[in-house]
Protein backbone atom coordinates (compact mmCIF):
# COMPACT_ATOMS: atom_id res chain seq x y z
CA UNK A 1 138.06 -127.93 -57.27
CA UNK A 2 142.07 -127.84 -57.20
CA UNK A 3 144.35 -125.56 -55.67
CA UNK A 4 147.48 -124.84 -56.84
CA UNK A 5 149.40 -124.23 -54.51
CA UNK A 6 151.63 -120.53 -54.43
CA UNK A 7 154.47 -120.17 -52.39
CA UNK A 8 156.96 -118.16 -54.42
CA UNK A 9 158.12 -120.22 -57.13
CA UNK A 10 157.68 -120.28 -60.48
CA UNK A 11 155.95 -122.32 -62.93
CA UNK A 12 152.16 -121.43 -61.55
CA UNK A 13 151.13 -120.25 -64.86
CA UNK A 14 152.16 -123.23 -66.80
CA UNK A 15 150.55 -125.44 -64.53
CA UNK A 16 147.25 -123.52 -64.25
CA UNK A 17 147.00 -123.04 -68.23
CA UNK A 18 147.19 -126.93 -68.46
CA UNK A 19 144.38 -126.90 -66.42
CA UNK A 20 142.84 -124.56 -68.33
CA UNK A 21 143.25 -126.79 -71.22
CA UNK A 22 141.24 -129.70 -69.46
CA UNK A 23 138.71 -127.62 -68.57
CA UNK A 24 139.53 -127.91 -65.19
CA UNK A 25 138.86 -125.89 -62.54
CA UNK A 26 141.86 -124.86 -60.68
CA UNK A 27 142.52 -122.00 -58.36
CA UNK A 28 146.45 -120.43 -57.57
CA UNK A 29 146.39 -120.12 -53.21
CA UNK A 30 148.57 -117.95 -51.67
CA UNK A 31 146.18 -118.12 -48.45
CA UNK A 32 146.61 -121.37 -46.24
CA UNK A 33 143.99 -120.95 -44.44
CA UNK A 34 141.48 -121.92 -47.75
CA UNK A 35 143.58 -125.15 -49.03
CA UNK A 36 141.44 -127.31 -47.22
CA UNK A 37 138.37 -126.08 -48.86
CA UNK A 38 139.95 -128.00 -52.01
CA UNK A 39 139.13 -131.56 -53.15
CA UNK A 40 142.85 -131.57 -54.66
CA UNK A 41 145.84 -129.68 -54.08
CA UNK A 42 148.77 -129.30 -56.98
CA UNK A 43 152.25 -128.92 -55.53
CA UNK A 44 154.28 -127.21 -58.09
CA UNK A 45 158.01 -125.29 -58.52
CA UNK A 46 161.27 -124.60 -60.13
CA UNK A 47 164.17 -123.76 -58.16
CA UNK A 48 166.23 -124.80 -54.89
CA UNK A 49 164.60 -127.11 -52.60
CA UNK A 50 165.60 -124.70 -49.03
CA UNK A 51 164.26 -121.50 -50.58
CA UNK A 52 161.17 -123.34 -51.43
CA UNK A 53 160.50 -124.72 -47.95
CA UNK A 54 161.46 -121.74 -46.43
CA UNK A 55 158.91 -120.40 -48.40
CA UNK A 56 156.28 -122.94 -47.30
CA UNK A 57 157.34 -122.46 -43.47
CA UNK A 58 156.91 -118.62 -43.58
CA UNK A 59 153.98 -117.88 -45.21
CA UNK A 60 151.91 -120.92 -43.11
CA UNK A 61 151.87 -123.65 -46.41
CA UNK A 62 153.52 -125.93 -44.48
CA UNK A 63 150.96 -127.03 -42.46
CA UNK A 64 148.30 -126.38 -44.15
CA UNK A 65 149.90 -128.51 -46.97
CA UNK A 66 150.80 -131.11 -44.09
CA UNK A 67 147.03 -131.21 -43.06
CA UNK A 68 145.74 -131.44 -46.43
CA UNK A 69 147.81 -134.39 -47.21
CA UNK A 70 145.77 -136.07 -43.72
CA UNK A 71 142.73 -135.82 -45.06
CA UNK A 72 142.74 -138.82 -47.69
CA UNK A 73 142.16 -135.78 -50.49
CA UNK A 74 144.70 -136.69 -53.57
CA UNK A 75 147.80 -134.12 -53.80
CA UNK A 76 150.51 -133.91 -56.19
CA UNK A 77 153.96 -132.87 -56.11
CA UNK A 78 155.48 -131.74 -59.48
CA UNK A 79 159.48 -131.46 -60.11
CA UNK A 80 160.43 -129.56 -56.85
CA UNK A 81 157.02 -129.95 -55.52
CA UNK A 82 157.98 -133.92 -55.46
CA UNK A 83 161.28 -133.72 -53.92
CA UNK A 84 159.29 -131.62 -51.31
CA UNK A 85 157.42 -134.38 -50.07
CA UNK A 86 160.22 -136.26 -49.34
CA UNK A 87 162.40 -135.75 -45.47
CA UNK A 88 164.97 -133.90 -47.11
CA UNK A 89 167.42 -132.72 -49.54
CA UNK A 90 171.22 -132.60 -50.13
CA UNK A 91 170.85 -129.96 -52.26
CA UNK A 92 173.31 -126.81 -51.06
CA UNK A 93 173.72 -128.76 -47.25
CA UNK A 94 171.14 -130.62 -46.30
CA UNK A 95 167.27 -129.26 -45.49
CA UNK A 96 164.30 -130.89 -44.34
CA UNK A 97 161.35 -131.79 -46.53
CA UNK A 98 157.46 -132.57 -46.05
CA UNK A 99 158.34 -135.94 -44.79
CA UNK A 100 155.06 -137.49 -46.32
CA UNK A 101 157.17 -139.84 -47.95
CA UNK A 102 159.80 -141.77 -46.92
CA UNK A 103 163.44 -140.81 -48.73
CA UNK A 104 165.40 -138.05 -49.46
CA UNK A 105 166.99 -136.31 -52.29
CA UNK A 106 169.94 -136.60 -54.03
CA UNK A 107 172.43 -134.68 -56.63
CA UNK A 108 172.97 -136.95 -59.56
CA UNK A 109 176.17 -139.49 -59.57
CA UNK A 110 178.35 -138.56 -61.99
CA UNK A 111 180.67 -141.23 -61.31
CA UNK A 112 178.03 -143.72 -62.48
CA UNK A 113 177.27 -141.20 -65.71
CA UNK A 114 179.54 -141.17 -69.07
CA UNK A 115 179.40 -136.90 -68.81
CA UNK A 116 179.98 -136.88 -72.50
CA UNK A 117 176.17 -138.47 -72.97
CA UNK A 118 174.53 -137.27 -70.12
CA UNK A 119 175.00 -133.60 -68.84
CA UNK A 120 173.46 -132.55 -65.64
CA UNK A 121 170.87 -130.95 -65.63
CA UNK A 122 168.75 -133.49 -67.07
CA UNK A 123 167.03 -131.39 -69.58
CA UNK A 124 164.84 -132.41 -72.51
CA UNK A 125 162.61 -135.43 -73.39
CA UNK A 126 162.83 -138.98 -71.30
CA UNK A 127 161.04 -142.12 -71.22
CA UNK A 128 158.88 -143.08 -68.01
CA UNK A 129 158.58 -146.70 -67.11
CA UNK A 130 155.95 -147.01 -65.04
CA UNK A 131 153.85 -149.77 -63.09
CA UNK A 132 150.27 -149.68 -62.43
CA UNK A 133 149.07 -146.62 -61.29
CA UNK A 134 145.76 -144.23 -62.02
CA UNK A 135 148.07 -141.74 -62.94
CA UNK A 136 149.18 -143.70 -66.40
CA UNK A 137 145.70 -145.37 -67.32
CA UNK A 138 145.36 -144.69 -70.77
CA UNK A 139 149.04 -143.15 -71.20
CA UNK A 140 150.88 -144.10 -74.82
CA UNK A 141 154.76 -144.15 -75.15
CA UNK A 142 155.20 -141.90 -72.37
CA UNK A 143 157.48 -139.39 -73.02
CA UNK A 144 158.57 -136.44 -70.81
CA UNK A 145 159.76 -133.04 -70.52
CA UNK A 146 162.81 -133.12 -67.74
CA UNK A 147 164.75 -130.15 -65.93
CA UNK A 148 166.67 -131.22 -62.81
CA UNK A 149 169.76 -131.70 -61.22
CA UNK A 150 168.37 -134.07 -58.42
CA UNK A 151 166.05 -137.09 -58.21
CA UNK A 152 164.45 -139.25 -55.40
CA UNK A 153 165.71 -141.99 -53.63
CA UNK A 154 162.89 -144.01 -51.95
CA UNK A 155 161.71 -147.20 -51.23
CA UNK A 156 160.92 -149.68 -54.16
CA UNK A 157 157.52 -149.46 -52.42
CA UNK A 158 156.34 -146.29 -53.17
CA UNK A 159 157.85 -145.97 -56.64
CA UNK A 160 155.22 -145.45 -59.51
CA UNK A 161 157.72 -144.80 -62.43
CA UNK A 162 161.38 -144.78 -63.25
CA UNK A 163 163.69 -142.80 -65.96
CA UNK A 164 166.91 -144.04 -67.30
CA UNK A 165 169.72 -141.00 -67.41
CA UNK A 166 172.91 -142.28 -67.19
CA UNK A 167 171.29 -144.92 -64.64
CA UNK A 168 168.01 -145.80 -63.12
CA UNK A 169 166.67 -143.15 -60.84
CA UNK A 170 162.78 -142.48 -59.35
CA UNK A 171 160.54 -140.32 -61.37
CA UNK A 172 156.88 -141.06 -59.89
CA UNK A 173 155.96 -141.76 -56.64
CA UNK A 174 152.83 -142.58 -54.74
CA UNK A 175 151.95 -143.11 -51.03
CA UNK A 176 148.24 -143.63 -50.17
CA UNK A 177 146.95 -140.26 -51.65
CA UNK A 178 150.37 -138.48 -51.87
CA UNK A 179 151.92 -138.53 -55.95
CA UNK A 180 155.18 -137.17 -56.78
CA UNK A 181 156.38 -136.32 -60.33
CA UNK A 182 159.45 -135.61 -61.36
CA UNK A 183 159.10 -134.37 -64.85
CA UNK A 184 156.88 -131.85 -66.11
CA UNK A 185 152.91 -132.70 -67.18
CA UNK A 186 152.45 -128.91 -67.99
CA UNK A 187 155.37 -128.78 -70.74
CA UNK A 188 154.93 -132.42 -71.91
CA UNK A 189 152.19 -132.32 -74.14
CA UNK A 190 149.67 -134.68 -74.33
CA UNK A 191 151.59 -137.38 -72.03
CA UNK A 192 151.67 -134.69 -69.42
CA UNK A 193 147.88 -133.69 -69.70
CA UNK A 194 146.74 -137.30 -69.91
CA UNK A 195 148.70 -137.54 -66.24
CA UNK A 196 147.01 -134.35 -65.29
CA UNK A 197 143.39 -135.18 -66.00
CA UNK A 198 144.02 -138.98 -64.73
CA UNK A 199 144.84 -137.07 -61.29
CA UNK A 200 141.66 -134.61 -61.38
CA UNK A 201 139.98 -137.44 -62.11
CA UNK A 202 141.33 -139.43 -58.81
């Protein structure tokens, strides 16, 4: 059973009728106290990373999330949900993350970016390259549905995939049983589904 995870953000639906489409069973929790009845927990969202943890911190998802992710059971973090599980954010000041992975978030550097090619938000379809990971057996010219104005910086380490926009930046990330995605399974088609079921399959 999954658990995705509600805490006032959108993009629950999407995520839950990919699901759907795998025949997987998934639940939306708004209660922390039942995550950790869940074999795997879905960390999704759209939207500004303090809101979001504010969200998590108030309604009790932040630890329940934070236990979870000690109890070897696979989660994943998807768009906002990623930058989440790193220790924090620049975005509007700076704001503490999850901290399950080592890093933080940053706006995109527009001095490295020719702004006539590459607006920010990165919106639309990009190219993962990815190493060896569960999450892209089986996975065929991997291209992604994008929507962001920040991305991951972390160590080489932990990094599962990368996405060229302007310049190299983190996309997919993986520590012990914590993944972080930065684009979108849910609106990516087959790529994204094939991603999904590789991780109910985990």
């Amino acid at each position: 059973m999954t658990a995705i995870i509600d805490y006032n953000v959108g993009n629950l639906a999407s995520v839950n009728n990919a699901c759907i489409k795998l025949n997987k069973k998934a639940d939306i929790i708004k209660d922390p106290s039942l995550v950790k009845n869940y074999d795997r927990v879905i960390l999704p969202g759209v939207g500004a990373f303090g809101d979001a943890m504010e969200h998590l911190v108030s309604s009790g998802m932040r630890e329940a999330v934070l236990e979870f992710a000690k109890s070897g059971k696979p989660l994943i973090g998807i768009c906002l949900g990623m930058q989440l599980l790193f220790e924090e954010s620049e975005e509007f000041g700076s704001n503490q993350g999850l901290g399950l992975i080592e890093g933080k978030v940053i706006a995109f550097d527009k001095s490295k970016m020719d702004m006539n090619e590459h607006k920010v938000p990165h919106m639309g379809w990009n190219k993962l390259f990815t190493n060896n990971s569960v999450l892209f057996e089986g996975l065929k010219d991997p291209y992604l549905y994008f929507v962001h104005s920040f991305h991951a910086v972390t160590d080489e380490k932990y990094t599962i995939g990368k996405t060229l926009y302007g310049y190299e930046f983190v996309s997919a990330v993986n520590k012990d049983n914590i993944y972080g995605f930065q684009p979108h399974p849910e609106k990516s088609h087959d790529n994204g589904l094939k991603i999904l079921d590789n991780f109910m399959k985990i």
